[in-house]
Protein backbone atom coordinates (compact mmCIF):
# COMPACT_ATOMS: atom_id res chain seq x y z
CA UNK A 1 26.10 -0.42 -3.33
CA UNK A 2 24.86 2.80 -4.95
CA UNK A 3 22.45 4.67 -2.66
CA UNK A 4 19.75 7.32 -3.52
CA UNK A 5 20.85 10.86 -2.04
CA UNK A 6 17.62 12.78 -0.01
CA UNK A 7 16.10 14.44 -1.64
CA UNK A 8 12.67 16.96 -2.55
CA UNK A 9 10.82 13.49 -2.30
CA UNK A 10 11.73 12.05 0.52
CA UNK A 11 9.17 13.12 3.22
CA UNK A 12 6.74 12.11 0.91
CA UNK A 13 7.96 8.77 0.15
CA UNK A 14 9.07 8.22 4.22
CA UNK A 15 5.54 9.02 5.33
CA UNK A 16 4.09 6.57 2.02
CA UNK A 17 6.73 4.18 3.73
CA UNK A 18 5.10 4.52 7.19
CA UNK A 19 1.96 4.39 5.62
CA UNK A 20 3.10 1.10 4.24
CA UNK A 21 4.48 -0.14 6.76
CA UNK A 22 1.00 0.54 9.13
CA UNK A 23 -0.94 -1.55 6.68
CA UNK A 24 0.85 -4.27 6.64
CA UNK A 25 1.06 -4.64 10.07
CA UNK A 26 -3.12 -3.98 9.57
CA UNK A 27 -2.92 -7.34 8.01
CA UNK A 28 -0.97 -9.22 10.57
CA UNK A 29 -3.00 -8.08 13.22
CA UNK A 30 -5.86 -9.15 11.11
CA UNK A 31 -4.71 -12.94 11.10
CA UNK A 32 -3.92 -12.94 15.03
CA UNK A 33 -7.15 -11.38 15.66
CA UNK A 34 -9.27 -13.82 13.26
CA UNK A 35 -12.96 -13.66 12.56
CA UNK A 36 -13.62 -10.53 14.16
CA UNK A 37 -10.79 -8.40 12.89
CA UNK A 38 -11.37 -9.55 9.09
CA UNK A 39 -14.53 -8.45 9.81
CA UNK A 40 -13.94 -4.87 11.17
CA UNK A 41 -11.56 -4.17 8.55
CA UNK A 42 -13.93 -5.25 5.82
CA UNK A 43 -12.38 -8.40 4.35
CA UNK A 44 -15.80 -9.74 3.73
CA UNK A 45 -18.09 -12.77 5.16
CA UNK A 46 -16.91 -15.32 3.42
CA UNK A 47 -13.31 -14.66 4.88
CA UNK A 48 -14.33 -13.70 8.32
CA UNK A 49 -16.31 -17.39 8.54
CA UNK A 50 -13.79 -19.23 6.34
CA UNK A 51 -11.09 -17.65 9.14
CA UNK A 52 -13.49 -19.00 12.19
CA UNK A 53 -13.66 -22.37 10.75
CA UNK A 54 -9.96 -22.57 11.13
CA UNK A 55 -9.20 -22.37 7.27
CA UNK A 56 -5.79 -21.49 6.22
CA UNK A 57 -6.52 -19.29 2.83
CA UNK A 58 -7.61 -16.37 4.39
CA UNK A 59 -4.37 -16.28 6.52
CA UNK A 60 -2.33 -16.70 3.76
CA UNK A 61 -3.98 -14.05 1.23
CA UNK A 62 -3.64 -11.82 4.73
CA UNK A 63 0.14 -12.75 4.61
CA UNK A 64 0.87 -12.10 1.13
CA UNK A 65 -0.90 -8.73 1.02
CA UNK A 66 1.51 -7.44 4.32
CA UNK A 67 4.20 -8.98 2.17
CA UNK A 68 3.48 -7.07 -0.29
CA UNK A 69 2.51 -3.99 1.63
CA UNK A 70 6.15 -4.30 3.23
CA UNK A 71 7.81 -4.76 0.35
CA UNK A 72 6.07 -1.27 -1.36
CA UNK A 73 7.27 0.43 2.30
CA UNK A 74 11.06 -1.05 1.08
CA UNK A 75 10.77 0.77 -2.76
CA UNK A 76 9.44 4.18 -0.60
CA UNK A 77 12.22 3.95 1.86
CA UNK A 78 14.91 3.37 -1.05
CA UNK A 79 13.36 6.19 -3.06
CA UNK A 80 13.72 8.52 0.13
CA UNK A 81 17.46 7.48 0.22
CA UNK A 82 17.34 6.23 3.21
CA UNK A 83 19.25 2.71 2.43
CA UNK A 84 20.30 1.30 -0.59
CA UNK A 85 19.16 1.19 -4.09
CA UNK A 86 16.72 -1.27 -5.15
CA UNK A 87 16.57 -3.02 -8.53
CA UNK A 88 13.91 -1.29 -10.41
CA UNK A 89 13.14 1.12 -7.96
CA UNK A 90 11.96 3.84 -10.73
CA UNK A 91 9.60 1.22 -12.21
CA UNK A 92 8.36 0.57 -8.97
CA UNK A 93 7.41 3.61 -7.57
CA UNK A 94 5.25 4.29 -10.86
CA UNK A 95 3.58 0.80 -10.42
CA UNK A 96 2.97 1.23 -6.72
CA UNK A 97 1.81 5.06 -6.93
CA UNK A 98 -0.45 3.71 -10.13
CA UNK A 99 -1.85 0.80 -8.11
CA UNK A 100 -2.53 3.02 -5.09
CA UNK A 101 -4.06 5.42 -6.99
CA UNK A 102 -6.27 3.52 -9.22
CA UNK A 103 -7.96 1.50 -6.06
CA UNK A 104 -8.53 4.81 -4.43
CA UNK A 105 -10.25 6.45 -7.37
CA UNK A 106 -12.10 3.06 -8.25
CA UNK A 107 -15.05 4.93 -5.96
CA UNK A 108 -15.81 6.83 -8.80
CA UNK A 109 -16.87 4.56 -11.29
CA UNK A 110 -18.40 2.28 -8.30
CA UNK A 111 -20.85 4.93 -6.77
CA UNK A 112 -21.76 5.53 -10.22
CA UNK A 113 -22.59 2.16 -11.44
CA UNK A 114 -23.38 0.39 -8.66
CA UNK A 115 -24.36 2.80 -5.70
CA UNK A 116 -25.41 0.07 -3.66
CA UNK A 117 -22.27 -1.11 -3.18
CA UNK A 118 -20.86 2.08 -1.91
CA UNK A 119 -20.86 1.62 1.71
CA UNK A 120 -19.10 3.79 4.90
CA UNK A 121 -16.40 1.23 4.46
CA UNK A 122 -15.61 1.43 0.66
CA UNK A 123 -16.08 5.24 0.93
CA UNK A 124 -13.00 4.96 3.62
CA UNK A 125 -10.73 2.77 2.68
CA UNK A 126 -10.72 4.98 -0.96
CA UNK A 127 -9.77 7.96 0.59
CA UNK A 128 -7.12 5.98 2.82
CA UNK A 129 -5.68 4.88 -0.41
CA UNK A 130 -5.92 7.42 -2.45
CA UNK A 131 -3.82 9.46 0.26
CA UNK A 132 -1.11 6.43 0.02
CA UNK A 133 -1.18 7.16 -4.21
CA UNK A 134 -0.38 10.74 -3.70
CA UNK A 135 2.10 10.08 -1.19
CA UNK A 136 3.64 7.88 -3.04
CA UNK A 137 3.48 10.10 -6.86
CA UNK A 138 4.25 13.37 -5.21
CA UNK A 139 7.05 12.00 -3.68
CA UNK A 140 8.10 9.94 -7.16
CA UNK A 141 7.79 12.80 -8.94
CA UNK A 142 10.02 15.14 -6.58
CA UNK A 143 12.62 12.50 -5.87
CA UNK A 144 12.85 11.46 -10.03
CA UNK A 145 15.94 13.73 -10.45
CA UNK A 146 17.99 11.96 -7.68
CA UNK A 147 16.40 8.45 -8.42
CA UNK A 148 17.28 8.31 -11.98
CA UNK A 149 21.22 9.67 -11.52
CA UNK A 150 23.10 7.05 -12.18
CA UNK A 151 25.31 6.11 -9.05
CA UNK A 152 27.91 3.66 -8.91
């Protein structure tokens, strides 16, 4: 199995692991606290009361955001070189750093043409993003020598 040596990126791409990592376990929480946690965390009305009147969706959205949250902590970790190479691990540390990045500066646009929708919450949970994003490019960008030598 060819591994990714340390290197400059990996305490960025640990800590966008960790960061990761936190989120998705965010999300679990959110499903074994119900109604009141979906709430809290912003998920919306409609899934807070679709969650207290016992429907599944909600869970399962919940679910396959942590998946997916623990699965971007995974790319991070392998980009740090702290286990193995994973397949397309180049493609997805510009994907996950884009993603991150793009829902953090969505604020922008969103103050500007809709203000109304800007709350304390959206305001938040852009600049917790947006920190993941530049965790996650600064440390793509440092570790891209090391993650694109080929290793056998």
């Amino acid at each position: 199995m060819a591994r990714v040596a340390r290197n400059g990126g990996t305490s960025w791409l640990v800590a966008g692991g960790w960061l990761s990592i936190a989120a998705s376990a965010l999300h679990i929480a959110c499903i074994i606290g119900g109604e009141e946690w979906y709430r809290f965390f912003g998920a919306g009305e409609e899934i807070a009361m679709a969650a207290a009147r016992g429907e599944i969706w909600p869970h399962l959205i919940t679910l396959a955001i942590a998946a997916m949250l623990g699965v971007w902590g995974l790319f991070a970790f392998s980009g740090a070189g702290k286990f193995r190479r994973l397949p397309l691990l180049r493609t997805g540390l510009i994907a996950i750093s884009a993603i991150f990045l793009l829902r953090g500066l969505m604020l922008v646009p969103l103050h500007l043409w809709r203000p109304e929708l800007t709350d304390a919450f959206t305001v938040w949970s852009s600049l917790i993003v947006l920190v993941y994003g530049i965790a996650y490019a600064v440390g793509t960008w440092k570790a891209w020598p090391a993650i694109s030598a080929r290793t056998a």
